[in-house]
Protein backbone atom coordinates (compact mmCIF):
# COMPACT_ATOMS: atom_id res chain seq x y z
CA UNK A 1 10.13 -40.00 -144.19
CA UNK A 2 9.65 -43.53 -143.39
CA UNK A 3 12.79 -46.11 -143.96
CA UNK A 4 13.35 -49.60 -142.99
CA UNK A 5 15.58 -52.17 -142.71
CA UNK A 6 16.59 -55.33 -140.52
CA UNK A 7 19.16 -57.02 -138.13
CA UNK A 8 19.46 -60.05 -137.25
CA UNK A 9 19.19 -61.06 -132.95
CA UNK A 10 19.96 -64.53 -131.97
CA UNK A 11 18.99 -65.90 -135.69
CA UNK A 12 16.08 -63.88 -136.00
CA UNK A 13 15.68 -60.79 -138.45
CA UNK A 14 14.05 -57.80 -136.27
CA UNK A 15 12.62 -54.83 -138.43
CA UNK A 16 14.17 -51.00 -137.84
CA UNK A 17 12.29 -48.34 -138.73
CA UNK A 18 13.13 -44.81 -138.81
CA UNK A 19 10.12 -42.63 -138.74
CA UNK A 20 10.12 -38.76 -138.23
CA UNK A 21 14.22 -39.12 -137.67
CA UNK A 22 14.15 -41.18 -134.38
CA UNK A 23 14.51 -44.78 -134.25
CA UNK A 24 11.72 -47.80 -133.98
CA UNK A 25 12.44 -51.50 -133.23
CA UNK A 26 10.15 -54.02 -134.20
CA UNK A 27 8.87 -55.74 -130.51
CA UNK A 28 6.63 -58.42 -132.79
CA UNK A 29 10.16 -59.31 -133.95
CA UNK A 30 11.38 -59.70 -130.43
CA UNK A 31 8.47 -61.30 -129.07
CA UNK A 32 8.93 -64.05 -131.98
CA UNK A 33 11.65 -65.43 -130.11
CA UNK A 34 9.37 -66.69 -127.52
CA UNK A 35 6.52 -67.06 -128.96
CA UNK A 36 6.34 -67.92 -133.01
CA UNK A 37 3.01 -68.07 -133.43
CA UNK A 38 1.42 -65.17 -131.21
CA UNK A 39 3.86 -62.93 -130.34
CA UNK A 40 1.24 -60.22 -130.02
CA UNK A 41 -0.05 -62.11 -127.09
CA UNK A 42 3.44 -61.19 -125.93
CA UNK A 43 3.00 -57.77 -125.96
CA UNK A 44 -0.75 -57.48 -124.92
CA UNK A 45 0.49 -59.31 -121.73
CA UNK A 46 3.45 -56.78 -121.31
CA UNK A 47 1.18 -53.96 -121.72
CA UNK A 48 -0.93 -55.11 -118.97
CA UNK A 49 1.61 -54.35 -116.41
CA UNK A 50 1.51 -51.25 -114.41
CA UNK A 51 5.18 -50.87 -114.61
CA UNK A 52 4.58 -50.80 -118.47
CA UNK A 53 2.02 -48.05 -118.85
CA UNK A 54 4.21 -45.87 -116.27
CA UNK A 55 7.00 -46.67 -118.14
CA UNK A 56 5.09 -45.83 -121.39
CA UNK A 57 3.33 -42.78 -119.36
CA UNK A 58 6.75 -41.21 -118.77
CA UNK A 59 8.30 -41.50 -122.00
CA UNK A 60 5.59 -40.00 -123.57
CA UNK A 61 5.38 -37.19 -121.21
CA UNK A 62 8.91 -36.68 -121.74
CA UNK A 63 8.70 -36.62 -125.43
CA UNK A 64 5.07 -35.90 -127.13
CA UNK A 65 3.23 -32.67 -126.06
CA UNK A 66 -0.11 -34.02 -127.36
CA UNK A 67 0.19 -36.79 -124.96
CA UNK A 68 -3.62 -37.18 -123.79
CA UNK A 69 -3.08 -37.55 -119.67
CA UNK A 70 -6.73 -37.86 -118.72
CA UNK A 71 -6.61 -41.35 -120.67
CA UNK A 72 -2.98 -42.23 -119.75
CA UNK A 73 -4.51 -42.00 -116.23
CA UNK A 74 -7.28 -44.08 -116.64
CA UNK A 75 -4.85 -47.18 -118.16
CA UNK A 76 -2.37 -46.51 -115.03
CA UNK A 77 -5.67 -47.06 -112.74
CA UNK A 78 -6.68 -50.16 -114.61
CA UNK A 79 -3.32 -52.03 -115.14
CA UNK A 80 -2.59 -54.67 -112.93
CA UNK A 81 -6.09 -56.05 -113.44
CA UNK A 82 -7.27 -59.52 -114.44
CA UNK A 83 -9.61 -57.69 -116.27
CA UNK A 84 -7.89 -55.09 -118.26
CA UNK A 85 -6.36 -55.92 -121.40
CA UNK A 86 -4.67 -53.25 -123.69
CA UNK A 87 -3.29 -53.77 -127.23
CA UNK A 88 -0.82 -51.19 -128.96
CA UNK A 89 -3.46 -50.10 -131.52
CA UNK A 90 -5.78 -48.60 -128.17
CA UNK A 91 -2.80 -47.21 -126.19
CA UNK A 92 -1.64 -45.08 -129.49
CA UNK A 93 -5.19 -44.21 -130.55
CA UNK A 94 -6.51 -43.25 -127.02
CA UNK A 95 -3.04 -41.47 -125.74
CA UNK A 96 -2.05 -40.25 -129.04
CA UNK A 97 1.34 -41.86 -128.19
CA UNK A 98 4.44 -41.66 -130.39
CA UNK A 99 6.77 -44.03 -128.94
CA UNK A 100 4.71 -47.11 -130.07
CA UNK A 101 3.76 -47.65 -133.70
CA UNK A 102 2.08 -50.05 -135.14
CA UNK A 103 2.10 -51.01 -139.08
CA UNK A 104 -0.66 -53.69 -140.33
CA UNK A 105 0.35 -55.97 -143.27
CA UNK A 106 2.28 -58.69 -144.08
CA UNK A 107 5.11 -56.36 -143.29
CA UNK A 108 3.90 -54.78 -139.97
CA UNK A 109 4.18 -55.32 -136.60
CA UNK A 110 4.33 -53.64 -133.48
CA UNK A 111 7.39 -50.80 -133.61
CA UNK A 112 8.84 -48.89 -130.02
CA UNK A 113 11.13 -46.36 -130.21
CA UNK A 114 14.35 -47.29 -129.44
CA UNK A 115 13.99 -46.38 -125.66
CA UNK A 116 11.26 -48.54 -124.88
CA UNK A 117 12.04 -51.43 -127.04
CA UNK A 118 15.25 -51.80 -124.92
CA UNK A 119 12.77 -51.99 -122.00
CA UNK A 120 10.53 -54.47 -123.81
CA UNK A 121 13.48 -56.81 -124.41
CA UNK A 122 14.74 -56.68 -120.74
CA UNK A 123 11.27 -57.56 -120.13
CA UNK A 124 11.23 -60.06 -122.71
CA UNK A 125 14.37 -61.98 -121.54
C-alpha cells in the first residue's frame, strides 16, 4: 500500500510517502530549497560522500536482509573520489536498498525513509 501526501517546510510543499507501513520523505523536495532547477544534482553530490554511503551502508544493514554487501563495499571504496558519481536509481538497483526510493514522473522524486532524510536535511542545511 502506497499513500501520499505533503507538508509544507519553509514555503515549500515536500512529498510523504508511506510505502510498506514506514515512512518516506521526498529529498528532491528538500533539495529544491537550494537548488530549483537541479536539485538532483543535490543529491548526486550528497551521495558521493563517504560519510553518505556508510551512513546509507548501515541503515540498510540494520533494516533490509537482502542488502547486497559485496556492492555496498565497492561504493564505500569508491566514494570520496573525483571520479565516482552515484545517483539513487544505481545505489537501489545495485544494493537492493530500501531506505531510498525513487518514483519517475511528473510526480516523483527521490524518497528516504524517514531516518535518512533527517540526515539528508542536516546535510542539506
Amino acid at each position: 500500500m502506497v499513500d501520499s501526501n505533503k507538508i509544507a517546510v519553509k514555503g515549500i510543499e515536500v512529498a510523504l510517502l508511506q510505502a510498506n507501513q514506514e515512512d518516506y520523505i521526498c529529498i528532491t523536495d528538500i533539495a529544491k530549497f537550494k537548488n530549483p532547477q537541479a536539485p538532483a544534482d543535490i543529491i548526486k553530490n550528497w551521495l558521493r560522500s563517504k560519510n553518505t554511503i556508510e551512513l546509507l551502508g548501515l541503515w540498510e544493514k540494520l533494516h533490509n536482509s537482502d542488502f547486497k554487501l559485496v556492492e555496498f563495499d565497492q561504493f564505500r571504496n569508491d566514494a570520496g573520489y573525483n571520479h565516482f558519481v552515484l545517483s539513487p536509481q544505481k545505489w537501489i538497483s545495485s544494493t537492493n536498498a530500501i531506505g531510498l526510493q525513487s518514483k519517475s514522473g511528473r510526480y516523483g522524486g527521490t524518497f528516504a525513509h524517514v531516518d535518512i532524510a533527517l540526515e539528508f536535511a542536516s546535510w542539506h542545511s
